[in-house]
Protein backbone atom coordinates (compact mmCIF):
# COMPACT_ATOMS: atom_id res chain seq x y z
CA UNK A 1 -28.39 -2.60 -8.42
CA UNK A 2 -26.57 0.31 -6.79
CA UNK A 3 -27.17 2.85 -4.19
CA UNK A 4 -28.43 5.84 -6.42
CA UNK A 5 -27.38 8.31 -3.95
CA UNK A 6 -23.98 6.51 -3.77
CA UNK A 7 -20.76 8.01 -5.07
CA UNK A 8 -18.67 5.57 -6.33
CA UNK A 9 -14.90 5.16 -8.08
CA UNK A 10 -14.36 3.79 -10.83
CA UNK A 11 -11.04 2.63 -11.94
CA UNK A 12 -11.76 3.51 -15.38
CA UNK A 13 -10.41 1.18 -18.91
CA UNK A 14 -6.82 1.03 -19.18
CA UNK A 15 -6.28 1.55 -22.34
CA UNK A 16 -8.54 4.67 -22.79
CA UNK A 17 -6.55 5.98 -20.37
CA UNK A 18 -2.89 5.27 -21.33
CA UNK A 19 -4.68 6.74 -24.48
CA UNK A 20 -5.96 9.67 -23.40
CA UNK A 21 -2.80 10.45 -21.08
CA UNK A 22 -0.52 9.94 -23.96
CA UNK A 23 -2.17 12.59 -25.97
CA UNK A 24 -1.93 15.16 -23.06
CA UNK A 25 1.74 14.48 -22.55
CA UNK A 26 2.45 15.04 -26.04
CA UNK A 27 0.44 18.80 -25.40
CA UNK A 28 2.36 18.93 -22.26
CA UNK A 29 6.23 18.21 -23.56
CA UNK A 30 5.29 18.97 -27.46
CA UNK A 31 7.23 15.38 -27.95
CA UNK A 32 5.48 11.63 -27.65
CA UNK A 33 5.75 9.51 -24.82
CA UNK A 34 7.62 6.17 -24.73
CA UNK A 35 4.77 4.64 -23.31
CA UNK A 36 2.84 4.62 -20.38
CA UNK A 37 3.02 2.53 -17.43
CA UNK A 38 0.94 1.67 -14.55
CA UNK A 39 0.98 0.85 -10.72
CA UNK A 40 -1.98 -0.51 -8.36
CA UNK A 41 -3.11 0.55 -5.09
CA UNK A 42 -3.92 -2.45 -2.58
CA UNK A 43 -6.19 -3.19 -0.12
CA UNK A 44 -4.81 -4.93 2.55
CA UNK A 45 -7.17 -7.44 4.66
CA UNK A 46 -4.85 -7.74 7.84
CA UNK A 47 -1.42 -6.78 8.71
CA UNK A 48 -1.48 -2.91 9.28
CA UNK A 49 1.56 -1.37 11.16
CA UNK A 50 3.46 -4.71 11.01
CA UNK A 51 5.35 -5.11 7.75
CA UNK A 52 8.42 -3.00 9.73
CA UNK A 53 8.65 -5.88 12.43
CA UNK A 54 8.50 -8.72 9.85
CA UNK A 55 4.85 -9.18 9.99
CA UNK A 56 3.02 -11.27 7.64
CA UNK A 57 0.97 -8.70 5.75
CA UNK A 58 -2.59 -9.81 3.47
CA UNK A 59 -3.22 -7.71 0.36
CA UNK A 60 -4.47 -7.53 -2.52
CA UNK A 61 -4.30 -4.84 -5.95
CA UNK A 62 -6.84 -2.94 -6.96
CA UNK A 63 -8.09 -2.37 -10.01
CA UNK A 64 -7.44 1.71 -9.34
CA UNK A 65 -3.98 2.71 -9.73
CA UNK A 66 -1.21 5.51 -10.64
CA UNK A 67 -0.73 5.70 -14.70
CA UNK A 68 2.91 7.49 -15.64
CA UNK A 69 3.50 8.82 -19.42
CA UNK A 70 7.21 9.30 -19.50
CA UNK A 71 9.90 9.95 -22.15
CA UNK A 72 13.51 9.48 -21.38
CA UNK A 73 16.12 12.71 -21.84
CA UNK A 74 19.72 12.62 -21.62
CA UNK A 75 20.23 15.83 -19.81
CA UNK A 76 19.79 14.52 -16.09
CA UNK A 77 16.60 16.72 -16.04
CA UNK A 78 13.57 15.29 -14.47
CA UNK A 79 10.35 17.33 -15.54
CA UNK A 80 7.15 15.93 -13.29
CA UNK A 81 3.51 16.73 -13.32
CA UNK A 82 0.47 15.77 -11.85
CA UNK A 83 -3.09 16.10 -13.51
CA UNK A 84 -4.43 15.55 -9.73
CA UNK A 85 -6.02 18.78 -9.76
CA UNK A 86 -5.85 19.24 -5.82
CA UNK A 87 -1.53 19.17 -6.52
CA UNK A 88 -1.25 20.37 -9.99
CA UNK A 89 0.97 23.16 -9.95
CA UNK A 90 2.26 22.99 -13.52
CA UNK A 91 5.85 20.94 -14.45
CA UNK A 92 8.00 20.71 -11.75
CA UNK A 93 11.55 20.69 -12.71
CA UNK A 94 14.24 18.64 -11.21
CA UNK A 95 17.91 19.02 -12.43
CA UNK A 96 20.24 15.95 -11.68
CA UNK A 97 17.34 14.26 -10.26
CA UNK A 98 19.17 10.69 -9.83
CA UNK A 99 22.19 12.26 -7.61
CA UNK A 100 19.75 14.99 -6.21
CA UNK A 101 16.13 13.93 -5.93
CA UNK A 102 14.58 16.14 -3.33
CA UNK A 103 15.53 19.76 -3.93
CA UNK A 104 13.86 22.13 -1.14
CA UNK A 105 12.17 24.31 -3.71
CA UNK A 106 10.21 20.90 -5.00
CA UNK A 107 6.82 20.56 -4.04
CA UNK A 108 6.64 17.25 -1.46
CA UNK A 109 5.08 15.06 -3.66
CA UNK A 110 7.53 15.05 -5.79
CA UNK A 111 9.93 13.30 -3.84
CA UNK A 112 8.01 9.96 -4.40
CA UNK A 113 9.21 9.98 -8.15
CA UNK A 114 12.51 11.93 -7.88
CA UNK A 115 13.53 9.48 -4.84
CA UNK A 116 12.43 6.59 -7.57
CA UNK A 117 14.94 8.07 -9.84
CA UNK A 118 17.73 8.45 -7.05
CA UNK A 119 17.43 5.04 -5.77
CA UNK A 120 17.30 2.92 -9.09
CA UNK A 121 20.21 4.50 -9.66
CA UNK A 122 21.81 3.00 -7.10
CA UNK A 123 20.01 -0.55 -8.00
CA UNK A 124 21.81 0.03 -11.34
CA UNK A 125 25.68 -0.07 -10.23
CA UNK A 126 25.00 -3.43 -8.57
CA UNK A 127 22.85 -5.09 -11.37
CA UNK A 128 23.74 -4.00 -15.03
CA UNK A 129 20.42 -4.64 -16.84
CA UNK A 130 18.83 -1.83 -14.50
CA UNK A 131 21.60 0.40 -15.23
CA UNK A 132 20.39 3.59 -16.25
CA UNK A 133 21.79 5.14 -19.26
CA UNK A 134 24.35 8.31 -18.43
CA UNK A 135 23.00 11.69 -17.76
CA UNK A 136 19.41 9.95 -18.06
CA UNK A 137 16.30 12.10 -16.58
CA UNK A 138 12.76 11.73 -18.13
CA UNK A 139 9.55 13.97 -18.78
CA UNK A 140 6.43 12.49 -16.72
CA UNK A 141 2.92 13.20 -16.27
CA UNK A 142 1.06 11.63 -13.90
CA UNK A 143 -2.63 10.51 -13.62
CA UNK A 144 -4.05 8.49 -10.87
CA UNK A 145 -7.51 7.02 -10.52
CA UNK A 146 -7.50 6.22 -6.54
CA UNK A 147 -8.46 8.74 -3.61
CA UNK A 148 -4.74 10.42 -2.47
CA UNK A 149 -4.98 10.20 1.22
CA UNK A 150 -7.34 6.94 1.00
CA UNK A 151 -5.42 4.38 2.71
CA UNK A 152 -4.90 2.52 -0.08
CA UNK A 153 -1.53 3.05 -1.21
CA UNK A 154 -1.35 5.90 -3.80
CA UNK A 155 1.88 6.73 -3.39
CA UNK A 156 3.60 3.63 -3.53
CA UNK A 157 1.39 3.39 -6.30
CA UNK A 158 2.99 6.77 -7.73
CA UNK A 159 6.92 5.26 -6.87
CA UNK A 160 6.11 1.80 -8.80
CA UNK A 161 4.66 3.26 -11.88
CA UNK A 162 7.60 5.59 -12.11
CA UNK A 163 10.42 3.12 -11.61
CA UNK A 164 8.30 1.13 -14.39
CA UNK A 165 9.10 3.37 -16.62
CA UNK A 166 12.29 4.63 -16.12
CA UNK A 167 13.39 0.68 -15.96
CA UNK A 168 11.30 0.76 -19.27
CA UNK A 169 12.95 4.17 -20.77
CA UNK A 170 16.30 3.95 -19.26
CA UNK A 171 17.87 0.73 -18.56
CA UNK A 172 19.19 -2.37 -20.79
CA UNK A 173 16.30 -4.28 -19.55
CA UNK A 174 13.69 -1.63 -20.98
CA UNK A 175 15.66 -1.35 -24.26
CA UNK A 176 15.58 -4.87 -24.96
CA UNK A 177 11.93 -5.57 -23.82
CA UNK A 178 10.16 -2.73 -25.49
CA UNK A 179 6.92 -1.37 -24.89
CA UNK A 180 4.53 -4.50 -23.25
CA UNK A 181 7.78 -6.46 -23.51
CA UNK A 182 8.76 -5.83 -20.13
CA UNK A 183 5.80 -7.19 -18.43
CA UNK A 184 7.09 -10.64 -19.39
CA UNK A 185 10.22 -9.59 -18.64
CA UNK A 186 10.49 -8.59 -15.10
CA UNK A 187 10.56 -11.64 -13.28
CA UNK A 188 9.48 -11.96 -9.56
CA UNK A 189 13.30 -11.46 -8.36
CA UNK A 190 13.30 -8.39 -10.55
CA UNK A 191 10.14 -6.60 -9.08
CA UNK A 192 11.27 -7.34 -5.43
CA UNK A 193 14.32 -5.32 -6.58
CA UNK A 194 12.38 -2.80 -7.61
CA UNK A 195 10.06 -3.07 -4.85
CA UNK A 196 13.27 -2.23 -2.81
CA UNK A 197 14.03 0.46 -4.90
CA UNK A 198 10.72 2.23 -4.21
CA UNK A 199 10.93 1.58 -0.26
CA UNK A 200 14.48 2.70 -0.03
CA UNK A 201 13.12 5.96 -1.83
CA UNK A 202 10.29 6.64 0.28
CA UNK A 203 11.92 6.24 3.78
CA UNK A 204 15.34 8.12 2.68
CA UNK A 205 14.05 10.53 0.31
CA UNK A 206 10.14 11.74 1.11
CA UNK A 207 11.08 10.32 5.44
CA UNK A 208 7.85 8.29 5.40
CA UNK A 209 8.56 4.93 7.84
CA UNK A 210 7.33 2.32 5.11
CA UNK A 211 7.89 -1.20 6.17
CA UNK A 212 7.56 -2.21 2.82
CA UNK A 213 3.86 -3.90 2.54
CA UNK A 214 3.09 -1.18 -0.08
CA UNK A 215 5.44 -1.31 -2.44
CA UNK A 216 5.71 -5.48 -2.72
CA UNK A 217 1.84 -5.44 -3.17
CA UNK A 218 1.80 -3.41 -5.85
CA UNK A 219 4.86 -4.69 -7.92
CA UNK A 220 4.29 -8.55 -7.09
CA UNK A 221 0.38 -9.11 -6.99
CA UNK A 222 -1.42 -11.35 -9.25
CA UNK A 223 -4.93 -10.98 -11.09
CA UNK A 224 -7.78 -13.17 -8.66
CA UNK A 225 -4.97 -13.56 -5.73
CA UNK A 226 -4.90 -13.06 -2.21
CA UNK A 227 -0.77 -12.18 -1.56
CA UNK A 228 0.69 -13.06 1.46
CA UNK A 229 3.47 -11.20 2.38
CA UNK A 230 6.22 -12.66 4.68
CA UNK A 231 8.08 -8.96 5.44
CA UNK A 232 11.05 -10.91 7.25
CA UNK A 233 12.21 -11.56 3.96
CA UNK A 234 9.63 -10.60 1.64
CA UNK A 235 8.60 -14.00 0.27
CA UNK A 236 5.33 -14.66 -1.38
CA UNK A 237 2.20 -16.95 -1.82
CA UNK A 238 -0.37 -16.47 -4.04
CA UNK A 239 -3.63 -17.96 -2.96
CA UNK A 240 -6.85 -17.62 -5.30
CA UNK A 241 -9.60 -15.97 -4.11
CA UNK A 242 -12.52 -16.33 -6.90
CA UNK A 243 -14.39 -18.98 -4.52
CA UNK A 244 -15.11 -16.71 -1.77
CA UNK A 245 -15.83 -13.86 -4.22
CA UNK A 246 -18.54 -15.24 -6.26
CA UNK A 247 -21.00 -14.80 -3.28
CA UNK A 248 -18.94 -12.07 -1.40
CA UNK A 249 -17.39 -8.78 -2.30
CA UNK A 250 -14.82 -6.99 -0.51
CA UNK A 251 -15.71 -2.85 -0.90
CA UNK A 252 -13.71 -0.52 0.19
CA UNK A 253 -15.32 2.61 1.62
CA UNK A 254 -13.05 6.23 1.25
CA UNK A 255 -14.42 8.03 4.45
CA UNK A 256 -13.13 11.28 2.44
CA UNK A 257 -10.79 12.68 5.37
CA UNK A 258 -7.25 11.72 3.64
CA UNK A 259 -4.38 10.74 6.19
CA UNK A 260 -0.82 12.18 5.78
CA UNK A 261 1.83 9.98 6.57
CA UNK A 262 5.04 12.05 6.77
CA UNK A 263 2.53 14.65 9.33
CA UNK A 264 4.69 12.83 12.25
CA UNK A 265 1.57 10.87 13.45
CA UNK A 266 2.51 7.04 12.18
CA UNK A 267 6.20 7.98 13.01
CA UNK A 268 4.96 8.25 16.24
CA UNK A 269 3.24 4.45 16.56
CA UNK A 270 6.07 3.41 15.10
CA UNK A 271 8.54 4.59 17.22
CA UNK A 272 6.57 3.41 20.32
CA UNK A 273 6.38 -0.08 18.95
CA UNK A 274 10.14 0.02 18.37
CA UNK A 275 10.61 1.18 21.53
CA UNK A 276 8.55 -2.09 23.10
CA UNK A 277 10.54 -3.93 20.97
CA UNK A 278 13.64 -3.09 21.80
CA UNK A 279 12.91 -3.43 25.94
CA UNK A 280 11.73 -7.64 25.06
CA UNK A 281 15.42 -7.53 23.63
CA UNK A 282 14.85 -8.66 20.65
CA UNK A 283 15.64 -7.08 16.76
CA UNK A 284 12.43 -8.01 15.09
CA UNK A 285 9.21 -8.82 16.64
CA UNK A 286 8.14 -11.62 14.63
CA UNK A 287 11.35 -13.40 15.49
CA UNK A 288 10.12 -13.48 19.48
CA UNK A 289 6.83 -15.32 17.94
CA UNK A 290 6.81 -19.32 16.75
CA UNK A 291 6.31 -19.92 13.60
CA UNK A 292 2.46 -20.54 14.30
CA UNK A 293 1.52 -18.30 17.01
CA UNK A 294 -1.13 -18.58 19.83
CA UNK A 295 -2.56 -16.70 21.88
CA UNK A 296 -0.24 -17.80 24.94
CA UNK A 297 2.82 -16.60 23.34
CA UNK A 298 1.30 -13.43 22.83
CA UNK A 299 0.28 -12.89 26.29
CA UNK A 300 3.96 -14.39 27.25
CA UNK A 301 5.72 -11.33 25.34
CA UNK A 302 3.39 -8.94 27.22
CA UNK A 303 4.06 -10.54 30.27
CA UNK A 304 8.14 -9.87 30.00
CA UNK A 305 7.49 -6.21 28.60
CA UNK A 306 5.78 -5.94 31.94
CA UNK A 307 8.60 -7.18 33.77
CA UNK A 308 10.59 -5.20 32.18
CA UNK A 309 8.92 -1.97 32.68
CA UNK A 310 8.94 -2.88 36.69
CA UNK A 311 12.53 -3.64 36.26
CA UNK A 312 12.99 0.17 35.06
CA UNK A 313 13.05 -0.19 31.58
CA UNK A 314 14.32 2.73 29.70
CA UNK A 315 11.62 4.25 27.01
CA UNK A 316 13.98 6.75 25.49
CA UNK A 317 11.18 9.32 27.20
CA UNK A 318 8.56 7.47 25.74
CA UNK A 319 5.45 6.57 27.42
CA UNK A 320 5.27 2.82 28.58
CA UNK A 321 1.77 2.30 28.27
CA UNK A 322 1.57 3.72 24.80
CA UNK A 323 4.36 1.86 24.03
CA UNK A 324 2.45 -1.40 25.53
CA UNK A 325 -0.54 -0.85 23.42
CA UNK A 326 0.95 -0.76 19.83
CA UNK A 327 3.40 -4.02 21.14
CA UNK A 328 -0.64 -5.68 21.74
CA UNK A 329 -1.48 -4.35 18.33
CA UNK A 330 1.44 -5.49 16.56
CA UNK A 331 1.64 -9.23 18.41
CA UNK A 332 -2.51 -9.50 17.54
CA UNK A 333 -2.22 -8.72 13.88
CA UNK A 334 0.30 -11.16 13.77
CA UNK A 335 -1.91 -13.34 15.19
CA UNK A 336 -4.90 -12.50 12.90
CA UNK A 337 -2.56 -12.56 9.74
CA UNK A 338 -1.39 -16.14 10.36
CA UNK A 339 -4.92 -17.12 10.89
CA UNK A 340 -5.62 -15.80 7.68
CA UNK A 341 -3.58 -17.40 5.96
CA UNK A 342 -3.74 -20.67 7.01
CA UNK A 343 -7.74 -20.44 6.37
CA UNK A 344 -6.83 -19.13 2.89
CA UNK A 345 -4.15 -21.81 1.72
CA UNK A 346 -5.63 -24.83 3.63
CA UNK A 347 -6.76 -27.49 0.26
CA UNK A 348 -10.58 -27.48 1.35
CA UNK A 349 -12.50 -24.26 1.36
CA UNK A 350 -16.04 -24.21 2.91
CA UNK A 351 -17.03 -20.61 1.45
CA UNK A 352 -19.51 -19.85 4.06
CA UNK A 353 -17.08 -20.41 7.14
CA UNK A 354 -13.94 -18.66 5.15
CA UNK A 355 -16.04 -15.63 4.73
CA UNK A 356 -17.41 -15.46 8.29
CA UNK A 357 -14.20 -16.15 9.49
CA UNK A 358 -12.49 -13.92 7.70
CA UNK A 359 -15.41 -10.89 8.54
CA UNK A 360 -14.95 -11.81 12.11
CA UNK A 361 -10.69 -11.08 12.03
CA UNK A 362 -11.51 -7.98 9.93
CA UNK A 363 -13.68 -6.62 13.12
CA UNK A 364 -11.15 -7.89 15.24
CA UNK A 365 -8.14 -5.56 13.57
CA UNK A 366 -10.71 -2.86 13.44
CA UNK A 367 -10.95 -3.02 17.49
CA UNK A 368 -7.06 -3.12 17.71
CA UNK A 369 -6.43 -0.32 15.07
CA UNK A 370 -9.07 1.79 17.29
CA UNK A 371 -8.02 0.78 20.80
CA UNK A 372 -3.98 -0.22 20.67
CA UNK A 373 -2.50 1.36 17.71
CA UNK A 374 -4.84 4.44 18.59
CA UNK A 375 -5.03 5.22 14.79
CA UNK A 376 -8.98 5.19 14.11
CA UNK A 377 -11.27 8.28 13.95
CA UNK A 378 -14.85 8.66 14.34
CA UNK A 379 -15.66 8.60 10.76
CA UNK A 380 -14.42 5.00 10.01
CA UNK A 381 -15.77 3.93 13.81
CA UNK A 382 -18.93 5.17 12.39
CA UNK A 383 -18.81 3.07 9.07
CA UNK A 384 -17.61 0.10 10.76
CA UNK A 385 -20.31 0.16 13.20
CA UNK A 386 -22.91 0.72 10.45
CA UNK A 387 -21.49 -1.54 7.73
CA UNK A 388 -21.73 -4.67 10.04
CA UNK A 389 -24.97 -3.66 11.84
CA UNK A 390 -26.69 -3.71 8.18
CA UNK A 391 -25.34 -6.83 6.81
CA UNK A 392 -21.33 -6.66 6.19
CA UNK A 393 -19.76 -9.71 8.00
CA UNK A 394 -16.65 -7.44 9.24
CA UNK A 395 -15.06 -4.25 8.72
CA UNK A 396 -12.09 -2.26 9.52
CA UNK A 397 -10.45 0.63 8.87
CA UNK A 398 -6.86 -0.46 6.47
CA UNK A 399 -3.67 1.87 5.88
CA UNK A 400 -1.64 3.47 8.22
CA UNK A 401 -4.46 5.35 9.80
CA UNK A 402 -5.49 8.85 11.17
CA UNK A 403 -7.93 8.97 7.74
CA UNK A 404 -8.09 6.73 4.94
CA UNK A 405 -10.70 3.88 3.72
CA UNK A 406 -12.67 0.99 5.84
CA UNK A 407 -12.66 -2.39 4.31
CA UNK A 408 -15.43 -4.51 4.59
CA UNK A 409 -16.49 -7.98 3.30
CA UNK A 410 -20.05 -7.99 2.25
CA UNK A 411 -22.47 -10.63 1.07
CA UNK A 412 -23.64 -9.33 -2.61
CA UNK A 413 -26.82 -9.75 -1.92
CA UNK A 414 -26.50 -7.03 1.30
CA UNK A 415 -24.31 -4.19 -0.98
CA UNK A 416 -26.92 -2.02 -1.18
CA UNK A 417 -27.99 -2.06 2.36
CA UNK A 418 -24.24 -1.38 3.24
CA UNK A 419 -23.74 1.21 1.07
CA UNK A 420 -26.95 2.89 1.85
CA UNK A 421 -26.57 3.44 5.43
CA UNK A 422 -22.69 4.38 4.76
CA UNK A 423 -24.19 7.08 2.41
CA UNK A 424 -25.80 8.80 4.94
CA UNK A 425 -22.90 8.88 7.11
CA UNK A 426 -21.26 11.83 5.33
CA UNK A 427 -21.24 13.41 2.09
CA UNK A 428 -17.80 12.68 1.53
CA UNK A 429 -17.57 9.02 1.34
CA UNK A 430 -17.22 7.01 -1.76
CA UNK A 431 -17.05 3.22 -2.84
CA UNK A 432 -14.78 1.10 -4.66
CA UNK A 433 -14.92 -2.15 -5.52
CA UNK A 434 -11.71 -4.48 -4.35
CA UNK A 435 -11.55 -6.69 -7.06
CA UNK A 436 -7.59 -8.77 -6.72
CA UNK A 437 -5.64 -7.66 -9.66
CA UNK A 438 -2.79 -7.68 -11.65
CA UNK A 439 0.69 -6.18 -10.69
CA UNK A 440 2.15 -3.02 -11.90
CA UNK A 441 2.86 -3.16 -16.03
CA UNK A 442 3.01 -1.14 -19.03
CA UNK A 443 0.06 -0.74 -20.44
């Protein structure tokens, strides 16, 4: 039984909504859409501000996701709009949108499909069946059912139901796997392509530092699965989750105060942890690890940045100890993912220890998100703090930070209690459920 007082979000039936979306396009454009395609948000349970130093990075998709009518056109004219009601401004028009994605005139959400457009048309001249068709551009509307701002990946979700369906309304591969076709279609290799697609995209186009977690969760999840995300080279395992989750539900909690993350702020981390990278001479963090890390090694690589910074080390005018803390951060999540993962994928499960276990780690990368990467606010402090004291086994905030959504894990019998007290908290917040769902598809 739920928290009356609660606010909760639903993700809504599929269908009704490709439904209903298809008959406001068709007011929209005055033509029918092709179809309509959708894209998850994720939750991830460890692995924040890693996936750019090849991390290993723990999500999983949410039911709530970005749905995309589209229509192709053979003009080269993309026509976007949103029915997010806080960015509706009417269709946006984009001419030539695949050589020119991001005019200045554009509003800047924009970028997230037209950058889709511009960068699967580069995928195209390499591989022929995602070739898109000359002088193609599309009509799109856009509806999304999670919280924009909410730490849980809307607008990857936004760039992978767009390259859905201009892959579906555009390219060989759409036009010979029609409609729900392409779902069976679009092999594993294929979405990591477009996975690609969508990063490139977002880091060239809309100048967001995306490591890539996002995108690869969305495009390459599976219904009931844990996905863990090797980001050296993207490589996947798919671990089923459905005997933890009979007894224990994983809730996300939207604290309401939505992060930005082209505002400079996680450009900022990043760059520091780059920076400590860069003095331990190495190219990619997880390369200075073992393959199964301890806690030694760890305090080894902090040991030589030290060294380093009495040597003289040059920052690039960065601060050292700043640059210390998100090295911590980065070297403990990688800690905290592996540990994850081998709990997860080991043959014999006892459900009670997996799920303190697992609560534990999630408090854990709360406490480093708050204290090293410096990313938490008082809000999600707040629900942390409350979530666990009233029956949660662990919490912490998810996403790149500075706003957004806490995670918890919470017995089923204890929901209530949890989201009672996190109620209270502030009128603003509201649940979802993280149920582990299927990958991006047409609907």
């Amino acid at each position: 039984m739920r928290e009356n007082s609660a606010r909760w979000l639903a993700p809504g039936d599929p269908e009704s909504i490709a439904a209903a979306l298809t008959t406001r396009f068709a007011h929209v454009y005055e033509r029918d859409a092709a179809g309509v395609w959708f894209a998850p948000g994720r939750a991830n349970l460890n692995g924040e501000h890693i996936d750019f130093h090849g991390g290993r990075c723990l999500p999983v998709a949410l039911r709530h996701g970005t749905y995309v009518a589209a229509a192709a056109r053979t003009d080269g004219m993309l026509r976007l709009r949103t029915l997010d009601p806080d960015l509706d401004t009417g269709v946006v028009e984009i001419p030539d949108a695949a050589n020119s994605p991001m005019p200045e005139s554009a509003p800047s959400w924009t970028g997230y499909v037209s950058g889709v457009l511009w960068s699967l048309a580069q995928v195209g001249e390499e591989l022929p069946d995602l070739a898109l068709e000359p002088g193609y551009g599309a009509d799109v509307l856009i509806r999304s059912t999670l919280p924009i701002g909410g730490g849980l990946s809307s607008s990857a979700s936004l760039e992978c139901a767009a390259v859905l369906a201009f892959a579906g309304t555009g390219t060989p591969l759409g036009a010979e796997n029609p409609d729900e076709e392409l779902n069976e279609a679009l092999t594993d290799a294929l979405r990591a392509t477009l996975a690609r697609a969508c990063i490139r995209a977002e880091v060239e186009v809309v100048g967001a530092g995306t490591g890539g977690l996002d995108q690869n969760a969305s495009l390459r999840a599976a219904k009931d699965k844990l996905v863990s995300l090797d980001c050296r080279d993207f490589s996947v395992t798919r671990t089923d989750l459905t005997f933890l989750l009979r007894d224990y539900q994983f809730l996300a909690i939207d604290t309401g105060q939505p992060h930005e993350l082209t505002d400079g702020q996680f450009s900022s981390r990043r760059a520091e942890a780059e920076a400590a990278v860069a003095v331990l001479d190495v190219d990619r963090l997880r390369d200075a690890l073992p393959a199964r890390p301890r806690k030694t090694d760890v305090e080894l690589l902090l040991e030589r940045f030290d060294q380093a910074v009495e040597a003289g080390a040059d920052f690039g005018g960065l601060e050292p100890g700043a640059c210390r803390r998100r090295l911590k951060h980065a070297l403990g999540e990688m800690l905290r993912s592996e540990k994850i993962h081998a709990l997860i994928t080991a043959e014999a499960h006892g459900v009670s220890h997996t799920a303190q276990v697992l609560g534990d780690i999630l408090s854990a990368g709360h406490t480093s998100m708050k204290e090293q990467a410096e990313v938490s606010f008082r809000l999600a402090d707040q629900v942390v703090d409350a979530a666990v004291q009233f029956g949660a086994l662990g919490a912490r905030l998810i996403g790149g930070g500075f706003g957004g959504s806490v995670l918890t894990l919470v017995p089923r019998s204890r929901i209530n209690d949890v989201v009672g007290v996190c109620t209270r908290l502030s009128p603003d917040i509201r649940f979802l459920e993280v149920t582990p769902s299927a990958a991006a598809r047409a609907v």
